[in-house]
Protein backbone atom coordinates (compact mmCIF):
# COMPACT_ATOMS: atom_id res chain seq x y z
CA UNK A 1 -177.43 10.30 7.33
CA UNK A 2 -175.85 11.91 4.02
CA UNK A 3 -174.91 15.28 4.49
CA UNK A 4 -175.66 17.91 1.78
CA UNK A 5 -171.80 20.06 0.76
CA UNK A 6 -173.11 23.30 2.44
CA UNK A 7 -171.10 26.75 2.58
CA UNK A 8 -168.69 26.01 5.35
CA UNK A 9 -168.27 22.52 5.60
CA UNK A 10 -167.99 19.95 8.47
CA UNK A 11 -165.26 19.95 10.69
CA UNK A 12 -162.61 17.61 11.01
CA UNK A 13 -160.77 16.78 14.52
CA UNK A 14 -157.57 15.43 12.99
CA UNK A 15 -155.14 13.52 16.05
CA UNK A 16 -151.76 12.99 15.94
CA UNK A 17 -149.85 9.86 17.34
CA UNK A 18 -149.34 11.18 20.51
CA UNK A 19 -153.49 11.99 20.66
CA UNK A 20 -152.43 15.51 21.97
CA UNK A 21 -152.07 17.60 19.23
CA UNK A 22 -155.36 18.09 16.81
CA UNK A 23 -156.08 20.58 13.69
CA UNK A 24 -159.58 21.63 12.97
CA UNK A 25 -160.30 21.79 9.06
CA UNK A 26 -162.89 24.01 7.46
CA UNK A 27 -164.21 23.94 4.16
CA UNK A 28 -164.20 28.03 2.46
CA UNK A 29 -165.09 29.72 -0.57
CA UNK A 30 -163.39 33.00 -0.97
CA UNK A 31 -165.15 35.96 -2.35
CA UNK A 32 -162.10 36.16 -4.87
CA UNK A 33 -162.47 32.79 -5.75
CA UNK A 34 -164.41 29.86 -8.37
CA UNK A 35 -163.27 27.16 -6.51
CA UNK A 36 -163.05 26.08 -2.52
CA UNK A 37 -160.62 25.79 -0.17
CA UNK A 38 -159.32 24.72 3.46
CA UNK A 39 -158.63 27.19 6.45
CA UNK A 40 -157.87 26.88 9.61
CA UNK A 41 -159.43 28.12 12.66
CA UNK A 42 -157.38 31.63 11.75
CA UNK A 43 -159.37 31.95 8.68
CA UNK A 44 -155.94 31.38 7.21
CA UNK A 45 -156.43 29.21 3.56
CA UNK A 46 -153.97 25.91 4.17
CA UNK A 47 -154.72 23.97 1.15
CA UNK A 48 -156.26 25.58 -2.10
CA UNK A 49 -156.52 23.20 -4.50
CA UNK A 50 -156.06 24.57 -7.87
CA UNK A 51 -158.06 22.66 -10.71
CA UNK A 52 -160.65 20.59 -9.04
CA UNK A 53 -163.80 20.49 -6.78
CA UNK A 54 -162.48 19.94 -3.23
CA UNK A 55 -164.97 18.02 -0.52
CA UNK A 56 -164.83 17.82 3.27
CA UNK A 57 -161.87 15.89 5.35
CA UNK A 58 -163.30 12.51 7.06
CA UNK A 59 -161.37 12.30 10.55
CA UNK A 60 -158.88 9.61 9.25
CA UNK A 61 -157.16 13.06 7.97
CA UNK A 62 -158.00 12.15 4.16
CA UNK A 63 -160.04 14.69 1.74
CA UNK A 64 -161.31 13.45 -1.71
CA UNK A 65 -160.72 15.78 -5.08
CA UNK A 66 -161.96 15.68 -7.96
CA UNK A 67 -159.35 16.73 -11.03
CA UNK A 68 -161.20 18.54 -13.53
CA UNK A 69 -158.85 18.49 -15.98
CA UNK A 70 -157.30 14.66 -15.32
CA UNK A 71 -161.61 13.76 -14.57
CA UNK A 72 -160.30 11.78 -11.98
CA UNK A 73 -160.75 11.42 -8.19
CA UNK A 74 -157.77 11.42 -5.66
CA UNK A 75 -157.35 12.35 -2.28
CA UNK A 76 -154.75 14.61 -0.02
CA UNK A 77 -153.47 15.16 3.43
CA UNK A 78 -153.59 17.90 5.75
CA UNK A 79 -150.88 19.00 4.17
CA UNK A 80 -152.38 19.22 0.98
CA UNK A 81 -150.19 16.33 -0.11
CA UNK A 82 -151.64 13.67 -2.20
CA UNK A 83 -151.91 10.05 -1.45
CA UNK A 84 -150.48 7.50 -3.55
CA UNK A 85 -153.31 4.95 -4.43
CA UNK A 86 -152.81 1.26 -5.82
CA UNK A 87 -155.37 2.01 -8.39
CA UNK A 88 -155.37 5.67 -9.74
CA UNK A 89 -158.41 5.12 -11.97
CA UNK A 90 -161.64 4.75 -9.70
CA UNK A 91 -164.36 6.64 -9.00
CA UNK A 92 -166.26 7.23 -6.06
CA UNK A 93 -169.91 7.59 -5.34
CA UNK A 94 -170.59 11.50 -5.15
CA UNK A 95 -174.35 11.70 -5.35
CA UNK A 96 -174.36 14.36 -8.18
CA UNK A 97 -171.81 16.34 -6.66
CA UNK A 98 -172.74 17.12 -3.45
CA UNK A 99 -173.21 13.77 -1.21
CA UNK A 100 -168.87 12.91 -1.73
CA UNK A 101 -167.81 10.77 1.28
CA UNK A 102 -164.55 9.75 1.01
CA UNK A 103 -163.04 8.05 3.80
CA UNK A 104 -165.40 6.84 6.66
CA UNK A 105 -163.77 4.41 9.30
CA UNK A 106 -160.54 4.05 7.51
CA UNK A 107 -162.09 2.70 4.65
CA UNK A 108 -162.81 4.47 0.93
CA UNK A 109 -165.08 2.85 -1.15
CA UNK A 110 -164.29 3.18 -4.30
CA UNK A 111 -165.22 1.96 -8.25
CA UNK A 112 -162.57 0.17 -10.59
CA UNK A 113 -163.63 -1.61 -13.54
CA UNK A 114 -166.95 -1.43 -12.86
CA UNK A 115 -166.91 -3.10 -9.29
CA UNK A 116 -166.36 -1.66 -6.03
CA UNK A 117 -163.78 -2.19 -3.50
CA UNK A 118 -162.20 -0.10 -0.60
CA UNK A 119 -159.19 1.73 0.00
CA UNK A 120 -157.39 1.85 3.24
CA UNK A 121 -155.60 4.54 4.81
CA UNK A 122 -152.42 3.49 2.78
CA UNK A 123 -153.77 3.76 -0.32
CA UNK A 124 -153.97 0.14 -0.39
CA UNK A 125 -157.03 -1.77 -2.08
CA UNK A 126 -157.77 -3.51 1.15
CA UNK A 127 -160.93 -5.25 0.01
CA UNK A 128 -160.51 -5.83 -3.99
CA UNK A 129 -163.04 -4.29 -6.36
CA UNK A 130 -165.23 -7.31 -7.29
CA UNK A 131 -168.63 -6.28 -6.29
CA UNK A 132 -172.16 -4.67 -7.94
CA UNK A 133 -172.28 -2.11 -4.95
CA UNK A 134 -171.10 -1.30 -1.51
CA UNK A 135 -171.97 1.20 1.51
CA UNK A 136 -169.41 3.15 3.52
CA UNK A 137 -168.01 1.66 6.55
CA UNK A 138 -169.30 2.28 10.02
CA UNK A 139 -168.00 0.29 13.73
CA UNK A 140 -166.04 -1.75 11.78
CA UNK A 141 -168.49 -3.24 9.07
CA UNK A 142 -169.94 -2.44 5.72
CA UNK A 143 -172.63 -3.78 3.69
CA UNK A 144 -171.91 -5.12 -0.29
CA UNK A 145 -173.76 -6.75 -3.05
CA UNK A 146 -172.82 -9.41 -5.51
CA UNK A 147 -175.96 -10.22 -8.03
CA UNK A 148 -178.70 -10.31 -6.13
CA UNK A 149 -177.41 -11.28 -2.66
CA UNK A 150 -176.26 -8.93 0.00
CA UNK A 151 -173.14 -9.76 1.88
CA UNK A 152 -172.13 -7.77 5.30
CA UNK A 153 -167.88 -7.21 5.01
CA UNK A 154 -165.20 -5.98 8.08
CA UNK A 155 -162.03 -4.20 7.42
CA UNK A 156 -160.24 -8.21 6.25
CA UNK A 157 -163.17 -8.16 3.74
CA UNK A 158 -164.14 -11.39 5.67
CA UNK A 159 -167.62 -12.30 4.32
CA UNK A 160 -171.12 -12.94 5.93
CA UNK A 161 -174.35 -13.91 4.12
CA UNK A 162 -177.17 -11.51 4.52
CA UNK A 163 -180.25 -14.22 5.53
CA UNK A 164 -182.15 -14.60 2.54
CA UNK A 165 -185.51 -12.63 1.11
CA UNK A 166 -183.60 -9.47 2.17
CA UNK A 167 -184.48 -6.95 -0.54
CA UNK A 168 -182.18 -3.88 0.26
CA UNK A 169 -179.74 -3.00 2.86
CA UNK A 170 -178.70 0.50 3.69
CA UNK A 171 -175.35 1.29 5.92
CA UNK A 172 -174.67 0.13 9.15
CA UNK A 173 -174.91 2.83 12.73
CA UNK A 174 -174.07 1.71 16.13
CA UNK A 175 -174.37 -1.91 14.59
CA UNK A 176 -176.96 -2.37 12.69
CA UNK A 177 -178.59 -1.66 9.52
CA UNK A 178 -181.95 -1.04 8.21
CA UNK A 179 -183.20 -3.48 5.24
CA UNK A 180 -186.39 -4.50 3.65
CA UNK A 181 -188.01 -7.71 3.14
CA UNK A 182 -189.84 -9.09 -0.10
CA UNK A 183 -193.18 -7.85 1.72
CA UNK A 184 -191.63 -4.21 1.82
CA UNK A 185 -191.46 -4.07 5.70
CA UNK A 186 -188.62 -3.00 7.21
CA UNK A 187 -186.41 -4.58 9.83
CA UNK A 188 -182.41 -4.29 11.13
CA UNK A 189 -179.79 -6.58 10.58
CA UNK A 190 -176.64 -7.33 12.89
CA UNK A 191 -172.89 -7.40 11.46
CA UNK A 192 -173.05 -11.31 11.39
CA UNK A 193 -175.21 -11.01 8.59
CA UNK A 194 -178.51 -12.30 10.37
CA UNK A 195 -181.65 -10.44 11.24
CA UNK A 196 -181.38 -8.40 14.26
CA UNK A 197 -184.96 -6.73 14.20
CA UNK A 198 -187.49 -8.69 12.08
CA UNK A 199 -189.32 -6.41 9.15
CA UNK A 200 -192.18 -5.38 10.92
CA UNK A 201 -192.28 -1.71 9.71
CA UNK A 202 -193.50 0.48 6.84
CA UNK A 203 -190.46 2.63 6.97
CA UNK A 204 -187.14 2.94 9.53
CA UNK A 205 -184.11 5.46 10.32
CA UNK A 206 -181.10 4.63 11.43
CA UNK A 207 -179.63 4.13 14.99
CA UNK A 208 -178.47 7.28 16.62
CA UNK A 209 -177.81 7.36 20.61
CA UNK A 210 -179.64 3.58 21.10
CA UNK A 211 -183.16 4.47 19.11
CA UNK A 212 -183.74 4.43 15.70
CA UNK A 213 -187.36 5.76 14.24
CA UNK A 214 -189.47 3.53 12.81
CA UNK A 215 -193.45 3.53 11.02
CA UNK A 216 -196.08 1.76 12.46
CA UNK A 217 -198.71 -0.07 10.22
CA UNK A 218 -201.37 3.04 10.61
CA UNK A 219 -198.00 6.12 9.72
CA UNK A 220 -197.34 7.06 12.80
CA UNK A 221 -193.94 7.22 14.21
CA UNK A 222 -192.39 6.39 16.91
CA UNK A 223 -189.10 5.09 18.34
CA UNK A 224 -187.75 1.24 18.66
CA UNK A 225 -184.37 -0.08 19.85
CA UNK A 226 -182.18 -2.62 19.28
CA UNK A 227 -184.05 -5.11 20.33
CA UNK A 228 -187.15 -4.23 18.09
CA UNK A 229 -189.51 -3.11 21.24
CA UNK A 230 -190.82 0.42 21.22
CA UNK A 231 -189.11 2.82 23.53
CA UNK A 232 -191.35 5.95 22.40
CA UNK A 233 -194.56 4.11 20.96
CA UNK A 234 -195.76 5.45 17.75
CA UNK A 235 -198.01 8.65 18.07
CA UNK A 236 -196.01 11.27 16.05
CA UNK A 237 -196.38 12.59 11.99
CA UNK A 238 -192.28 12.79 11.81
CA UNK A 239 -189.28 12.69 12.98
CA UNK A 240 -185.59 12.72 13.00
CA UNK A 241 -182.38 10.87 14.76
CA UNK A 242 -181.67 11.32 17.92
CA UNK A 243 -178.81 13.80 19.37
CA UNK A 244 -176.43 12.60 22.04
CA UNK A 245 -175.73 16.05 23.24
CA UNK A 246 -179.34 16.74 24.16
CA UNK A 247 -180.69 13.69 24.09
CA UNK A 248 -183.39 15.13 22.03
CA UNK A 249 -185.14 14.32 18.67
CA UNK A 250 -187.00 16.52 16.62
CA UNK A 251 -190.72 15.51 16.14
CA UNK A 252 -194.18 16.38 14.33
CA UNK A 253 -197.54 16.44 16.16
CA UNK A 254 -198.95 18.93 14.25
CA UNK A 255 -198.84 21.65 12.13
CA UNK A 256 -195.16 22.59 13.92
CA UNK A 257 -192.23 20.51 14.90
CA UNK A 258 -191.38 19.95 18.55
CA UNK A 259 -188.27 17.53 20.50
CA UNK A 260 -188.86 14.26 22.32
CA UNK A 261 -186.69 13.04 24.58
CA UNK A 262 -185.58 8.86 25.15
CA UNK A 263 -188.22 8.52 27.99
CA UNK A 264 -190.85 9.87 25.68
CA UNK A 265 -191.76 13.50 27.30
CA UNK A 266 -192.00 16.31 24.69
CA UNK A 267 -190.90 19.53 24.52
CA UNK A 268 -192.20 22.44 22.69
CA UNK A 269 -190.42 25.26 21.33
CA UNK A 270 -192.71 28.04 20.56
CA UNK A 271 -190.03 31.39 20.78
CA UNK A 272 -189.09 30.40 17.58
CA UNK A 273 -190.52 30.29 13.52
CA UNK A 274 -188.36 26.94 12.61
CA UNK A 275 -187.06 23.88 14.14
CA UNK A 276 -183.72 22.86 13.33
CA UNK A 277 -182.38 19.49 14.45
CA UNK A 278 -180.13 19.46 18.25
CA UNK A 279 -176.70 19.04 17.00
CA UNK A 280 -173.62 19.02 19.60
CA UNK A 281 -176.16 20.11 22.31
CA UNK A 282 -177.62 22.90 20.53
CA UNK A 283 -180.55 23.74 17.61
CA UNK A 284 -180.78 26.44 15.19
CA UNK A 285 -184.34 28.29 15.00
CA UNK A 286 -185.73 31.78 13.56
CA UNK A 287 -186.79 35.03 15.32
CA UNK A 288 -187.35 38.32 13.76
CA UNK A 289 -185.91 36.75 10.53
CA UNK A 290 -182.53 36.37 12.07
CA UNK A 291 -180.99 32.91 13.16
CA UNK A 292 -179.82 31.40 16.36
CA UNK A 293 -179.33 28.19 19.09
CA UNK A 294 -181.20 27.54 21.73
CA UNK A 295 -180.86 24.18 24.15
CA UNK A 296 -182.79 21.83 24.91
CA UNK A 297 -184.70 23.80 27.66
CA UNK A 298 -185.87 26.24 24.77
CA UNK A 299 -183.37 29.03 26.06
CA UNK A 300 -181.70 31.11 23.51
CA UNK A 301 -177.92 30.50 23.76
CA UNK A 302 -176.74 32.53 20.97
CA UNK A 303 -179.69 35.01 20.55
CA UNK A 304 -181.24 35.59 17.16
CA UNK A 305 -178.50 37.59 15.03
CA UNK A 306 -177.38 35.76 11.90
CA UNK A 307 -178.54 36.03 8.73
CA UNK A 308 -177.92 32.02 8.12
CA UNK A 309 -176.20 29.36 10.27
CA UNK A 310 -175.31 25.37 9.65
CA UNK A 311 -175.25 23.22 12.51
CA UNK A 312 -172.75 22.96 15.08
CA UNK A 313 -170.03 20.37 14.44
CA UNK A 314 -166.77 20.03 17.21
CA UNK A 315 -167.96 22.97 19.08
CA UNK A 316 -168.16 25.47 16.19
CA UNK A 317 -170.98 26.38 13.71
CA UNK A 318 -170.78 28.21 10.37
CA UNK A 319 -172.66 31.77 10.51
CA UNK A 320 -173.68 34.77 8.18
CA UNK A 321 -173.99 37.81 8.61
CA UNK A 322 -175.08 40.28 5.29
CA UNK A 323 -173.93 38.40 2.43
CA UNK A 324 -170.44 36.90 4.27
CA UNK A 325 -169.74 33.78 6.31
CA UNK A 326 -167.29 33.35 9.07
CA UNK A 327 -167.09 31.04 12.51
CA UNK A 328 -168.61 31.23 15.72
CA UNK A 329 -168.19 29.03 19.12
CA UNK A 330 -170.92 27.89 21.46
CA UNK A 331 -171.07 31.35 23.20
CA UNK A 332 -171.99 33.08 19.78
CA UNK A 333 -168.70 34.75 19.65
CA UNK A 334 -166.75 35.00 16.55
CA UNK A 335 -164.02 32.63 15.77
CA UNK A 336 -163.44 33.42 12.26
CA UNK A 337 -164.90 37.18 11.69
CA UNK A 338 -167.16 36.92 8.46
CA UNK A 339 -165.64 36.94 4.89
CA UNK A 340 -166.38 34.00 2.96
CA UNK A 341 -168.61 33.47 -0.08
């Protein structure tokens, strides 16, 4: 679920009160430049933070920095503008650099004194720091631990138990969340706490367009949903969350990947060397060493032409072409003409 920083970043659909107006925000790294920066759909640099490591905006409009000479996070506005926190000492979890959330539902978890807590838009400390660990909010709810006992939170920080022999929890999509029992099975539980799909699994993914992968006792995959019965019984090696777009997943029979839609009929690609995963409707494969999209019929949207692409996000997709990166839309055209780092 953790996105990897890549070389032009996520984009951010940012609303204004009157849900009319909306700024797209993309993550650069000039040629000229050590550091990133923010552009708009111009190319045009907005924000260029000057002494730390910048990461993407979340769509609450918030972007989290680290300052390398203060060693301290904070975060800014769209218009580069910070926000004044409660607490100016905390960390937050940034997976070595790369995996740095931020904001996610309104809510920023964040470390103080050794214990987490969240932030809220505001810069309030909605949900005080007093606990071992904490996952990133999603539909409202978030998952926390105090000692050994894991504890399922909303935006109040209102409290529910996690049932007991739970072992781990991981972060809550479209309402539930995977965790595994003291046999090592793996199950989903519901935002009140209790357990939604009983740990009956060697290993499970998390809920993306109604199914959510899951291991059967002999390794082979297949697809369950929220009620724990399989829509897609298990028959494949792999596989990966669904896509709403599409309504595809990619999947492993063999040696090569192929997609599998929600009523179980696969689809095989076989115009192209690699199988990227269906994001906003489209995938990203390999012809002739150059990169493109097809759909979900196989049919090359944007033909084979790049030299490297990232996945489509809000209807645009980073792409490179010699050693530069720029912006293209659904119809392979150029947004942002090539020049980045």
């Amino acid at each position: 679920m953790k996105k990897q920083l890549l070389i032009i970043s996520a984009f951010t659909l940012l609303f204004c009160s009157n849900a009319i107006a909306q700024t797209y925000v993309i993550m650069v790294k000039p040629f000229d430049s050590k550091t990133w920066a923010y552009a708009n759909l111009k190319g045009e640099l907005i924000i260029k933070p000057e002494e730390g490591k910048c990461y993407k905006f979340s769509s609450d409009g918030l972007a989290p920095i680290y300052g390398q000479k203060a060693k301290q996070y904070y975060f800014i506005n769209i218009k580069g503008e910070k926000l004044q926190t409660e607490i100016t000492d905390f960390k937050i979890k940034d997976g070595f650099g790369f995996d740095v959330t931020g904001f996610s539902d309104g809510m920023a978890l964040v470390k103080h004194n050794d214990k987490w807590g969240y932030l809220n838009t505001n810069g309030k400390l909605a949900i005080a720091a007093k606990y071992d660990d904490g996952s990133d909010f999603d539909g409202g709810f978030a998952v926390v631990k105090s000692g050994d006992k894991f504890i399922v939170i909303n935006k109040k920080g209102e409290e529910k138990m996690v049932e007991s022999g739970v072992m781990d929890v991981k972060d809550f999509s479209e309402g539930l969340a995977p965790y595994k029992a003291s046999d090592k099975k793996f199950g989903f539980i519901g935002s009140d706490g209790k357990v939604a799909v009983k740990a009956q699994y060697e290993s499970v993914g998390y809920f993306s367009d109604g199914l959510a992968w899951a291991k059967a006792s002999d390794g082979k995959l297949g697809y369950t949903n929220p009620k724990g019965e399989w829509a897609i019984q298990p028959q494949f090696l792999a596989g990966k969350e669904f896509d709403s777009s599409s309504g595809l997943a990619r999947i492993k029979t063999t040696e090569k990947w192929a997609y599998v839609n929600k009523t179980g009929q696969t689809t095989n690609m076989d115009d192209t060397e690699v199988w990227g995963d269906f994001s906003d409707g489209l995938a990203d494969g390999k012809k002739n060493d150059k990169r493109g999209f097809y759909d979900k019929t196989g049919k090359w949207v944007i033909q084979p032409q790049f030299d490297g692409i990232r996945d489509f996000k809000n209807g645009y997709a980073a792409a490179k072409q010699g050693d530069k990166w720029g912006l293209i839309d659904k119809q392979g055209k150029w947004i942002i003409q090539a020049q980045f780092d």
